[in-house]
PDB file of N, CA and C in Angstrom:
ATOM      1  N   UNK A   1     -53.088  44.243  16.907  1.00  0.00           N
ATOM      2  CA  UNK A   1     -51.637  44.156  17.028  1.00  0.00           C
ATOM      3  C   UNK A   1     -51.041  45.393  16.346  1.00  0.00           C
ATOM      4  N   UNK A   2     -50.132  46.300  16.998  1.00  0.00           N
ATOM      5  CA  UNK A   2     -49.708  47.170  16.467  1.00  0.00           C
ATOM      6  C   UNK A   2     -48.348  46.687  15.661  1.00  0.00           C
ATOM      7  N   UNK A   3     -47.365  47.905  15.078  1.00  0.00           N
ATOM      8  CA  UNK A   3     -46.703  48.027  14.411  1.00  0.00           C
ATOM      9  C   UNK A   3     -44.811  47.542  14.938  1.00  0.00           C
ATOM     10  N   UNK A   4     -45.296  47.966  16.202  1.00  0.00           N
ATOM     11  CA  UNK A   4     -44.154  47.399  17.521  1.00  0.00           C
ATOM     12  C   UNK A   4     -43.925  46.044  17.293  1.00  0.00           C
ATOM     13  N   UNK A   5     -45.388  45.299  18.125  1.00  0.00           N
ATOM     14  CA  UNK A   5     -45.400  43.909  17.811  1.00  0.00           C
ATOM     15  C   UNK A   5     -44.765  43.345  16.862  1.00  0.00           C
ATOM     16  N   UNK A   6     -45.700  43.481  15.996  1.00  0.00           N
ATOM     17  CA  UNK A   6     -44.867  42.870  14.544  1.00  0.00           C
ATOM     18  C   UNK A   6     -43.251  43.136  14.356  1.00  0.00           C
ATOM     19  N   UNK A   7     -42.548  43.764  14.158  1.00  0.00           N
ATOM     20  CA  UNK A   7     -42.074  43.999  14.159  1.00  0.00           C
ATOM     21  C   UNK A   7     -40.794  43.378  15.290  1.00  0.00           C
ATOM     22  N   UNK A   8     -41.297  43.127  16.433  1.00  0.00           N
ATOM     23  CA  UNK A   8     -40.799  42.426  17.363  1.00  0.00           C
ATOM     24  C   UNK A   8     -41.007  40.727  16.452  1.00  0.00           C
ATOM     25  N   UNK A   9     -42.152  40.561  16.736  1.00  0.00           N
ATOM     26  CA  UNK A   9     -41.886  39.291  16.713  1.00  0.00           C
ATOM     27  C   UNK A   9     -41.061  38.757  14.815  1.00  0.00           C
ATOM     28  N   UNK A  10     -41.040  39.897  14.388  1.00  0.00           N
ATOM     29  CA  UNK A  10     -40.215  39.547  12.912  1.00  0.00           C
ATOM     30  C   UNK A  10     -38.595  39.408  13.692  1.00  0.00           C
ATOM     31  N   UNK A  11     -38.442  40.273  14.560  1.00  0.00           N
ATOM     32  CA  UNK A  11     -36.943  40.007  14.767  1.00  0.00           C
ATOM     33  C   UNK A  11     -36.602  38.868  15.613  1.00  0.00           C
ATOM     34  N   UNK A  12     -37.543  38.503  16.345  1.00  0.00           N
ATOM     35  CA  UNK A  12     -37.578  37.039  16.871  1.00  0.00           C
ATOM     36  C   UNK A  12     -37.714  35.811  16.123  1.00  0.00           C
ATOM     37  N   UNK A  13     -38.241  36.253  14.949  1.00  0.00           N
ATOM     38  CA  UNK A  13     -38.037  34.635  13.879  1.00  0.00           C
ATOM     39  C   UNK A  13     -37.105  34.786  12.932  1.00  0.00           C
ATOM     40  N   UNK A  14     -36.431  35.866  12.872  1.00  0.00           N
ATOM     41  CA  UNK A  14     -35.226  36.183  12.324  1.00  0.00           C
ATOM     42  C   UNK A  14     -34.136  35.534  13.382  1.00  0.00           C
ATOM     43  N   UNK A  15     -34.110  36.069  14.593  1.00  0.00           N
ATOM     44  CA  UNK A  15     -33.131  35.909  15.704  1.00  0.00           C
ATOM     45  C   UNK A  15     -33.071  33.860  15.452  1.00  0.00           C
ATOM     46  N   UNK A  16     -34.612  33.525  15.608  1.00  0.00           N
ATOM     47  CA  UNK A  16     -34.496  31.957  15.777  1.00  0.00           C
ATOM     48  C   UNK A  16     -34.214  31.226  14.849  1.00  0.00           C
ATOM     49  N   UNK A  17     -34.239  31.665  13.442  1.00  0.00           N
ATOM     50  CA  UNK A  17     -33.837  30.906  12.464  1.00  0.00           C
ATOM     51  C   UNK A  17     -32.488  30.924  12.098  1.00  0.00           C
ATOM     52  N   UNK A  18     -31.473  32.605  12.694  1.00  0.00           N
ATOM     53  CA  UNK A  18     -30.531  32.307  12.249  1.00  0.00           C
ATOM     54  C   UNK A  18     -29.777  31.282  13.463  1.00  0.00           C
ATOM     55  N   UNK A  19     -30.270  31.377  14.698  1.00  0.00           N
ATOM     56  CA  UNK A  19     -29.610  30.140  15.719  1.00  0.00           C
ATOM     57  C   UNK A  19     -30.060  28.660  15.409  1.00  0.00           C
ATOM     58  N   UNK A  20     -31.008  28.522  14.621  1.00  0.00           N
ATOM     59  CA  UNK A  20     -31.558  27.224  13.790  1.00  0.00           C
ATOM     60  C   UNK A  20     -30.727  27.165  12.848  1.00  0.00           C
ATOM     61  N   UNK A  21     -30.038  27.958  11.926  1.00  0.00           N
ATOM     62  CA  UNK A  21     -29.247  27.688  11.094  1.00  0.00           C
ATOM     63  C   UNK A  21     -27.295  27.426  11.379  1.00  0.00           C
ATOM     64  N   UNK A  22     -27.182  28.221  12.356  1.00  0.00           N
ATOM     65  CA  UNK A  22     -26.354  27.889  12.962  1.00  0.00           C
ATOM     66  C   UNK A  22     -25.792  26.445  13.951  1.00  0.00           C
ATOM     67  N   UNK A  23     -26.854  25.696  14.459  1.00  0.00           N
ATOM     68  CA  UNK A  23     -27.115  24.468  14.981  1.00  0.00           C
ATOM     69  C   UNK A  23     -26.863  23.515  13.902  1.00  0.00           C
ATOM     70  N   UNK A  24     -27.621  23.734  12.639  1.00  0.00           N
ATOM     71  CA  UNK A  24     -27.774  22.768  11.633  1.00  0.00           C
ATOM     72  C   UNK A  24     -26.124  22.653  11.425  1.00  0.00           C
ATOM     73  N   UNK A  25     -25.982  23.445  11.146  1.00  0.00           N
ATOM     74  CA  UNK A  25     -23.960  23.844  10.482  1.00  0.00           C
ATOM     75  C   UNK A  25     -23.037  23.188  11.292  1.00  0.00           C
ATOM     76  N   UNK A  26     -23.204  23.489  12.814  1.00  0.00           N
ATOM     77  CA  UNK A  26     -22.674  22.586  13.891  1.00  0.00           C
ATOM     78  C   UNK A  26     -22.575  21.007  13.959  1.00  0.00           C
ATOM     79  N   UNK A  27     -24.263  20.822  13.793  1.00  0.00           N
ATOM     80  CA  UNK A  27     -24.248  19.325  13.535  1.00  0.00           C
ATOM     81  C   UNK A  27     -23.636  18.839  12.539  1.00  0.00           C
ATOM     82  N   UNK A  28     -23.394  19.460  11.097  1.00  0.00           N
ATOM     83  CA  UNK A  28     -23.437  18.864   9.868  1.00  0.00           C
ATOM     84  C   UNK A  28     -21.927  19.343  10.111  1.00  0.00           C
ATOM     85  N   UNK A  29     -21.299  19.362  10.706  1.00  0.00           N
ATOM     86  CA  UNK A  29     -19.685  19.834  10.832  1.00  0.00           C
ATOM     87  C   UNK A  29     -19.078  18.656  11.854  1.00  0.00           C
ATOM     88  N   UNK A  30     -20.130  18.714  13.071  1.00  0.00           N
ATOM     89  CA  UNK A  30     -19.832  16.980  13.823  1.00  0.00           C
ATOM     90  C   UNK A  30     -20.248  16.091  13.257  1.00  0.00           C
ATOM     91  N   UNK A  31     -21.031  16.136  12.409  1.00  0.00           N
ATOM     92  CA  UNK A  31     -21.241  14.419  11.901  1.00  0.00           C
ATOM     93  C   UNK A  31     -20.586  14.166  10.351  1.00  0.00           C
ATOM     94  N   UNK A  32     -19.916  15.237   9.875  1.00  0.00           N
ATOM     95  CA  UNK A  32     -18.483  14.839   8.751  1.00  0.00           C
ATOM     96  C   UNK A  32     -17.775  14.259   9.546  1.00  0.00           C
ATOM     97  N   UNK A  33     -17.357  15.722  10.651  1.00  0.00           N
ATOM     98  CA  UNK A  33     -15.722  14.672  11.373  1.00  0.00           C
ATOM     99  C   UNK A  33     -15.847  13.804  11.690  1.00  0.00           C
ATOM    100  N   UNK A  34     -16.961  13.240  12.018  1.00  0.00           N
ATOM    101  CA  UNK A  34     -16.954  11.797  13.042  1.00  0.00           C
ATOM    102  C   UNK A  34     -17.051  11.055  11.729  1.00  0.00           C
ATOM    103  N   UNK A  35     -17.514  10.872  10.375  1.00  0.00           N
ATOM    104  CA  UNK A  35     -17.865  10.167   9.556  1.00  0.00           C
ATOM    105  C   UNK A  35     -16.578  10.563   8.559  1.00  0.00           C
ATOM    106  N   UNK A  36     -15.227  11.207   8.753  1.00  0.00           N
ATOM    107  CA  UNK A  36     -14.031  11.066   7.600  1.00  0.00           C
ATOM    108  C   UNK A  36     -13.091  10.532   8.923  1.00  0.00           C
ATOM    109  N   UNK A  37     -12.917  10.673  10.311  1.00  0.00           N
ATOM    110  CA  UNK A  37     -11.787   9.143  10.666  1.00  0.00           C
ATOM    111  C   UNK A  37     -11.443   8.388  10.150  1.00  0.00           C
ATOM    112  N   UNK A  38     -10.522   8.186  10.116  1.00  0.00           N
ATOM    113  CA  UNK A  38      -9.714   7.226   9.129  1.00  0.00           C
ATOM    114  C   UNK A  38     -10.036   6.020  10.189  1.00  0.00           C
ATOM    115  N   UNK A  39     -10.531   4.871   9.312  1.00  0.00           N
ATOM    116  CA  UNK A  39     -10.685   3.248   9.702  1.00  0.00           C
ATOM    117  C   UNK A  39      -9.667   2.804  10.173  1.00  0.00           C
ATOM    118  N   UNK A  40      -9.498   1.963  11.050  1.00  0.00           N
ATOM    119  CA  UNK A  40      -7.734   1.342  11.080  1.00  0.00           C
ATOM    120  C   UNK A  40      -7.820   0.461  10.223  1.00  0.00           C
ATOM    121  N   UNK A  41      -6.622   0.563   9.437  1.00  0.00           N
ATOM    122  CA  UNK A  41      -6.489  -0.497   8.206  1.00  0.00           C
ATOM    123  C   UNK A  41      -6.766  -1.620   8.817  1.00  0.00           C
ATOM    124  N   UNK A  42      -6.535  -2.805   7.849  1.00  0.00           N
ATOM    125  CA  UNK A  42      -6.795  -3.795   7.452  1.00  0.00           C
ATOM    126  C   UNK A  42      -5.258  -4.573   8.527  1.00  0.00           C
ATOM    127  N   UNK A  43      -4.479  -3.861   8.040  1.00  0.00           N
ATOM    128  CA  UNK A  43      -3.155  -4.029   8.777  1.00  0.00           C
ATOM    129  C   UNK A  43      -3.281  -4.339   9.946  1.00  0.00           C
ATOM    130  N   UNK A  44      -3.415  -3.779  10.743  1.00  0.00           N
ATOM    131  CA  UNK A  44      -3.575  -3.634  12.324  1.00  0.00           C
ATOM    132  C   UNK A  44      -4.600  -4.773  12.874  1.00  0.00           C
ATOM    133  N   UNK A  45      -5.241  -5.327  11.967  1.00  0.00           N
ATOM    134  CA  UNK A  45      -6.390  -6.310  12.714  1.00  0.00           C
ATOM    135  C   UNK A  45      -5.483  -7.099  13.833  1.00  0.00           C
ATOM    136  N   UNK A  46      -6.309  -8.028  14.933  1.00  0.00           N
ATOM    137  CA  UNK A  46      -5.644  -8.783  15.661  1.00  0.00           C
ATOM    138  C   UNK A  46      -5.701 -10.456  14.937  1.00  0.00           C
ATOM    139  N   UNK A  47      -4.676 -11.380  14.833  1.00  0.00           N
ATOM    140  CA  UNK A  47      -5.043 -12.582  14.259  1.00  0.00           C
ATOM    141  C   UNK A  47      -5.904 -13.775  15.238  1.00  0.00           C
ATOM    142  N   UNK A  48      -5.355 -13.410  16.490  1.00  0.00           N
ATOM    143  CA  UNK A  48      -5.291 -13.983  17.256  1.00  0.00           C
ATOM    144  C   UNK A  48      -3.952 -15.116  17.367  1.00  0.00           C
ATOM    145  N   UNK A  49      -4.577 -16.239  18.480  1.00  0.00           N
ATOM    146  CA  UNK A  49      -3.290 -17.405  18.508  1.00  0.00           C
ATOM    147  C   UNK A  49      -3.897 -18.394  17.712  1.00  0.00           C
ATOM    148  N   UNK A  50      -4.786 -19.127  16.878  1.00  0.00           N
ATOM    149  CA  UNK A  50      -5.155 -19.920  16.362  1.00  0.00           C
ATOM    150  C   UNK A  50      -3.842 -20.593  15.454  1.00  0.00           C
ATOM    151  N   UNK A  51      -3.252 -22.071  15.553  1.00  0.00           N
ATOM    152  CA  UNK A  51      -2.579 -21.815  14.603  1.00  0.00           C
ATOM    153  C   UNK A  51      -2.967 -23.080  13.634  1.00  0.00           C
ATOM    154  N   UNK A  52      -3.243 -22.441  12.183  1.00  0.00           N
ATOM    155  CA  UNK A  52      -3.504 -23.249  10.963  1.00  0.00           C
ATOM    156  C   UNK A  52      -3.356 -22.476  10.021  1.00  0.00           C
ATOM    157  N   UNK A  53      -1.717 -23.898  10.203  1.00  0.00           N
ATOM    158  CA  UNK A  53      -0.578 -22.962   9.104  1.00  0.00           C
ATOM    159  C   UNK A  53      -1.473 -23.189   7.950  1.00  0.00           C
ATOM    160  N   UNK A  54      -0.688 -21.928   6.857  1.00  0.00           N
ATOM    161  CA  UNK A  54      -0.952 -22.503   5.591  1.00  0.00           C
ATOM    162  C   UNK A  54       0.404 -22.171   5.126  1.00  0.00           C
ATOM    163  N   UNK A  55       0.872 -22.718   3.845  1.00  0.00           N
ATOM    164  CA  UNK A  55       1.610 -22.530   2.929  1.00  0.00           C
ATOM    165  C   UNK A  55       1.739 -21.398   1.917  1.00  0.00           C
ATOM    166  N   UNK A  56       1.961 -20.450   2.226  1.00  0.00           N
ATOM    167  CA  UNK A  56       2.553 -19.282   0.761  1.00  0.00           C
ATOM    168  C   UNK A  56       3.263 -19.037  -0.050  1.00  0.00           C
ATOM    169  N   UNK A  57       3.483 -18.977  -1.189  1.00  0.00           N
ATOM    170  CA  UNK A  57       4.370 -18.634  -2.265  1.00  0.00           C
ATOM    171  C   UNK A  57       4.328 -17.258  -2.169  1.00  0.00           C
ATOM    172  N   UNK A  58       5.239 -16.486  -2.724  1.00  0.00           N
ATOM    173  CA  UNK A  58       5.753 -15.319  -3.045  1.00  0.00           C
ATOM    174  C   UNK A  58       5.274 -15.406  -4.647  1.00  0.00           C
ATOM    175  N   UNK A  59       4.659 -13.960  -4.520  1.00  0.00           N
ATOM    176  CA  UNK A  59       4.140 -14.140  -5.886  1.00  0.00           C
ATOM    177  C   UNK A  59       5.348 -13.581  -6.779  1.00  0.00           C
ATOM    178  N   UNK A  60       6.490 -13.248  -6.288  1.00  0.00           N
ATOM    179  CA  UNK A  60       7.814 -12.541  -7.367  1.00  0.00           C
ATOM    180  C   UNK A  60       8.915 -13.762  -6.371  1.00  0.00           C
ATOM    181  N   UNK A  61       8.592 -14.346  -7.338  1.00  0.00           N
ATOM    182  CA  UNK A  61       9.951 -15.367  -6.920  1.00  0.00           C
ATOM    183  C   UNK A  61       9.317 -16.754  -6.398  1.00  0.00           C
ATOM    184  N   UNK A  62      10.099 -17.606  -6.268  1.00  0.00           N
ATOM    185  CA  UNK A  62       9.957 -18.900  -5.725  1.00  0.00           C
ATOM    186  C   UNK A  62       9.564 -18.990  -3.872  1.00  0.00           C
ATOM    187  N   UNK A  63      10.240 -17.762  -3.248  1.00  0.00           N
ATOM    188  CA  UNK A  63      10.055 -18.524  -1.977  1.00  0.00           C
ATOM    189  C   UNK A  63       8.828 -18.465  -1.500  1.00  0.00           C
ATOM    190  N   UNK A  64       8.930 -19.553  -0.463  1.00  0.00           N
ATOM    191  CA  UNK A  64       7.768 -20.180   0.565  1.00  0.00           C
ATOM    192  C   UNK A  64       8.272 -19.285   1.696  1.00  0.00           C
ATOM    193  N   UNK A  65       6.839 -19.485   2.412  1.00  0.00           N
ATOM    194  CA  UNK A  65       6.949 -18.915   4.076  1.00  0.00           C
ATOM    195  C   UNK A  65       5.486 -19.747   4.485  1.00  0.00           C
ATOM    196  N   UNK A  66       5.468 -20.453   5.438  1.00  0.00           N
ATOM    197  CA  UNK A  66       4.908 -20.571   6.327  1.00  0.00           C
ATOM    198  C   UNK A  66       3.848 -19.727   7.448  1.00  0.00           C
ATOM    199  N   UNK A  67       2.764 -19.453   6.988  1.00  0.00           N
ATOM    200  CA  UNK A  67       1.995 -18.142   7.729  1.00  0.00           C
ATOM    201  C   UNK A  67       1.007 -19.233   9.249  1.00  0.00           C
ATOM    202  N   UNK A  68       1.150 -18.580   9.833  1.00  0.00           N
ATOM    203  CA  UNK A  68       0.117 -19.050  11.436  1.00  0.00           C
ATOM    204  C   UNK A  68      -1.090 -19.232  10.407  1.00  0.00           C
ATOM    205  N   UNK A  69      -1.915 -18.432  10.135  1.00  0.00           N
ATOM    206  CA  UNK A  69      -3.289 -18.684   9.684  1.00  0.00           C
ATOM    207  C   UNK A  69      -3.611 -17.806   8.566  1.00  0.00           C
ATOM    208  N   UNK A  70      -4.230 -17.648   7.854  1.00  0.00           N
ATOM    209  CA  UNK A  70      -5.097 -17.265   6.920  1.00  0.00           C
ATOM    210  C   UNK A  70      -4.865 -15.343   7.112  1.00  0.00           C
ATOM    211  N   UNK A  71      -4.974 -15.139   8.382  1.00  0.00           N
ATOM    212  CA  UNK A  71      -5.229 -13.784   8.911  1.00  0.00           C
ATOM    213  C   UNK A  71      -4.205 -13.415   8.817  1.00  0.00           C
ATOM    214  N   UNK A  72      -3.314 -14.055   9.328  1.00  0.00           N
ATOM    215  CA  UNK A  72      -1.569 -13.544   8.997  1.00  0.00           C
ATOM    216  C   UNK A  72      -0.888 -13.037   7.795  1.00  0.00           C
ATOM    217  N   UNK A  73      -1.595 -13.798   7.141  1.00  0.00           N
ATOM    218  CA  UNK A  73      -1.109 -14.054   5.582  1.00  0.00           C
ATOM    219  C   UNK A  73      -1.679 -12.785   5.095  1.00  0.00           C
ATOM    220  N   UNK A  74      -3.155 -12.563   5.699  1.00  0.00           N
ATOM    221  CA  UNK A  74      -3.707 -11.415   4.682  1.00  0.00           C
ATOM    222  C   UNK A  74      -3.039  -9.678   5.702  1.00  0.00           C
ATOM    223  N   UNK A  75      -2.810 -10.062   6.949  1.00  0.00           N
ATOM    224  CA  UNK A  75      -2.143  -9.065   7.304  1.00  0.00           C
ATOM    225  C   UNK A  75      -0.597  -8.818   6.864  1.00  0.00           C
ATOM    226  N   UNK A  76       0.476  -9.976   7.201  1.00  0.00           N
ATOM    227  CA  UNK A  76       1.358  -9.802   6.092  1.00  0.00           C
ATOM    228  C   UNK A  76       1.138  -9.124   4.296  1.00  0.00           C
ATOM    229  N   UNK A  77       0.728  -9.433   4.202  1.00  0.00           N
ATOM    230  CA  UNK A  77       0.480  -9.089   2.529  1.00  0.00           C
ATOM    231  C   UNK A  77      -0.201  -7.417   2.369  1.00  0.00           C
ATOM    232  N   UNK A  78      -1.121  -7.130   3.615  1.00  0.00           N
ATOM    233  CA  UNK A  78      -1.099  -5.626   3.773  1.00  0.00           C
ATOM    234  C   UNK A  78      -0.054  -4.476   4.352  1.00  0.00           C
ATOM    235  N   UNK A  79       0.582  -5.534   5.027  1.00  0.00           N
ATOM    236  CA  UNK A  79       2.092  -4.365   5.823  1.00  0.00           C
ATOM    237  C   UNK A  79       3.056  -4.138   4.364  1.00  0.00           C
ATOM    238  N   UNK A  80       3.033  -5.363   3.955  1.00  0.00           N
ATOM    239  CA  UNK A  80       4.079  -5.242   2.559  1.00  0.00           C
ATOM    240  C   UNK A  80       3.529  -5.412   0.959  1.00  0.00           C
ATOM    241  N   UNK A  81       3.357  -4.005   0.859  1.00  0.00           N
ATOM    242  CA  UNK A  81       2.415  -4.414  -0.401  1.00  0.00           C
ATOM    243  C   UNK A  81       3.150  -4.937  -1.522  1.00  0.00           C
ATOM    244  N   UNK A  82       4.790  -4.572  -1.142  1.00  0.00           N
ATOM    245  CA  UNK A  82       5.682  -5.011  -2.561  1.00  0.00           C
ATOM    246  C   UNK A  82       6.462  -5.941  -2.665  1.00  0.00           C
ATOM    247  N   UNK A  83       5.910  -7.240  -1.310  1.00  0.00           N
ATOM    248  CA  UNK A  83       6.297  -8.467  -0.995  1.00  0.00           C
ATOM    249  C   UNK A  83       5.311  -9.494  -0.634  1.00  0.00           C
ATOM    250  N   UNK A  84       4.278  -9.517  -1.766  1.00  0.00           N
ATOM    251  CA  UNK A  84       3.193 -10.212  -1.999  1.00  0.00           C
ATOM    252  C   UNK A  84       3.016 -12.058  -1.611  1.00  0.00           C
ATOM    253  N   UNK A  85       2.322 -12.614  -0.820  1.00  0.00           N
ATOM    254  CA  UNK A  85       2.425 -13.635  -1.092  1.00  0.00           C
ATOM    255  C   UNK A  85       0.723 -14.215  -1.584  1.00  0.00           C
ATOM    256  N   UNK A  86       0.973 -15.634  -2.005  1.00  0.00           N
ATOM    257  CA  UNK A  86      -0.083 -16.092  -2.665  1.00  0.00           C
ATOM    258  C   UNK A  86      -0.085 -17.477  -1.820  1.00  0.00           C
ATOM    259  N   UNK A  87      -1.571 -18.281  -1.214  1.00  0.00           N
ATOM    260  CA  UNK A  87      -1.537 -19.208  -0.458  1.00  0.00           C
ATOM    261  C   UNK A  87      -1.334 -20.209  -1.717  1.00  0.00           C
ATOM    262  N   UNK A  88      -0.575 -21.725  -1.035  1.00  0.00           N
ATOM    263  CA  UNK A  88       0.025 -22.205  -2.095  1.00  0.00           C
ATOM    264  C   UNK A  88      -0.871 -24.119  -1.128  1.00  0.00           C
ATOM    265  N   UNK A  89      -1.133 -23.829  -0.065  1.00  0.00           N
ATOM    266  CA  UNK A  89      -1.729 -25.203   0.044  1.00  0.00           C
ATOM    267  C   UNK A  89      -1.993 -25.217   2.374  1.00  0.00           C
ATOM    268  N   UNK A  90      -2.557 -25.741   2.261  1.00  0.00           N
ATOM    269  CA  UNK A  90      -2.644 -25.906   3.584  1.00  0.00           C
ATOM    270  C   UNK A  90      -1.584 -27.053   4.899  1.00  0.00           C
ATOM    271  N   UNK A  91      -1.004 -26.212   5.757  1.00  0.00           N
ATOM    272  CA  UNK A  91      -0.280 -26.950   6.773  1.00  0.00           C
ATOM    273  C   UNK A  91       1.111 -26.734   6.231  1.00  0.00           C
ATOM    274  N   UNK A  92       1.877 -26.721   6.978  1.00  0.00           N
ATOM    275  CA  UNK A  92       3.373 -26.062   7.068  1.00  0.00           C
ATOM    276  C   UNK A  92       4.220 -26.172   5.465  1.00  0.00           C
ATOM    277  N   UNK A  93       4.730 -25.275   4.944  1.00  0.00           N
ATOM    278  CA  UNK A  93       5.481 -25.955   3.446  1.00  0.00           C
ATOM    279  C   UNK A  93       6.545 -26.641   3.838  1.00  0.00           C
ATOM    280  N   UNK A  94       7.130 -27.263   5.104  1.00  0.00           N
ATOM    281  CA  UNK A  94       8.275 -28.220   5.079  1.00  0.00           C
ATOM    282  C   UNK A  94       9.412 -27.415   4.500  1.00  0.00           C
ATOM    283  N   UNK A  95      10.535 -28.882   4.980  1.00  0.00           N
ATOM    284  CA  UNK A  95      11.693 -28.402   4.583  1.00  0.00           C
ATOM    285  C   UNK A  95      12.352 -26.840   5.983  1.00  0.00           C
ATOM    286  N   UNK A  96      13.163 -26.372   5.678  1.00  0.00           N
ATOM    287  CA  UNK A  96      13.443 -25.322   5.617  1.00  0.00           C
ATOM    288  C   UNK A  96      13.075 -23.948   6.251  1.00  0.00           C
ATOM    289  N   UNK A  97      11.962 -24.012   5.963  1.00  0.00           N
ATOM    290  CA  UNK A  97      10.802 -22.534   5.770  1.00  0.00           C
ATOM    291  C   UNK A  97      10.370 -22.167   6.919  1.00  0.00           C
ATOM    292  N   UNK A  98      10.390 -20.515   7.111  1.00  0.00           N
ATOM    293  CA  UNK A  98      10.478 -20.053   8.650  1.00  0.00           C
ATOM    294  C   UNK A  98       9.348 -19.788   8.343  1.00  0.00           C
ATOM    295  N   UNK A  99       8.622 -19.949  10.070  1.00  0.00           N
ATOM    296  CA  UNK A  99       6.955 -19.775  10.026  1.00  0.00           C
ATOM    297  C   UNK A  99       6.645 -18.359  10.628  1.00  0.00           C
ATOM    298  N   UNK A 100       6.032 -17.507  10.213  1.00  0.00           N
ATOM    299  CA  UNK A 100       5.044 -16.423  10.474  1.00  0.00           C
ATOM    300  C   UNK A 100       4.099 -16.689  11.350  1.00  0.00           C
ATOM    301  N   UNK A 101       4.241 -16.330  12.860  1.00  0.00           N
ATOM    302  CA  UNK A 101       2.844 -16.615  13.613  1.00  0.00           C
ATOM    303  C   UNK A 101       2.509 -15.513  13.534  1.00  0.00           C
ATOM    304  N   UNK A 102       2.545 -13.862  13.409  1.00  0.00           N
ATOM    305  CA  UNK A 102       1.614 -12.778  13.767  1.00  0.00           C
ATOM    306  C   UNK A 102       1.685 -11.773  12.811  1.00  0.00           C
TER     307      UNK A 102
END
C-alpha cells in the first residue's frame, strides 16, 4: 500500500466520522424536542358525562358547590388555583348550591 492510499483512506474515516458525528447531533437535537413538549396540563383532561356528584367546600370561605364528579373537582381546582375547593362528602350539598358538571 502506498502513501496515496493511506492517505486516502485517512480522509475517508475522517470524512465518515465527521458525518457520524453530525447524525448523532441531529438525533440528539430530535429526541430533546420531542422529549421538552409541553404535556397538556392536568386542566384540559376530558371528565366525561358520568355524574357522581360530590360535595365541595371552598377551602377560603364557607361556600359549597356541587361538582359532576371527582374529575371536575380536580379539574376545577386546576383552572383556578386561587379558588381552591376541598371535597366535603359525597352526592349533591343541597339546599341552594349550583352544580358544576364540566
Amino acid at each position: 500500500m502506498n502513501m496515496y492510499n493511506i492517505a486516502n483512506i485517512n480522509k475517508k474515516s475522517h470524512t465518515l466520522n465527521l458525518w457520524s458525528n453530525i447524525l448523532s447531533l441531529v438525533s440528539a437535537i430530535i429526541a430533546s424536542s420531542a422529549s421538552s413538549k409541553k404535556q397538556a396540563p392536568a386542566c384540559s383532561r376530558a371528565c366525561g358525562e358520568k355524574y357522581e356528584p360530590i360535595c365541595a367546600k371552598a377551602k377560603k370561605g364557607n361556600k359549597l358547590l356541587t361538582f359532576g364528579n371527582d374529575c371536575v373537582l380536580g379539574r376545577f381546582n386546576c383552572e383556578h388555583p386561587d379558588e381552591q375547593y376541598d371535597f366535603e362528602s359525597k352526592g349533591e350539598c343541597g339546599g341552594n348550591v349550583s352544580v358544576r358538571l364540566s
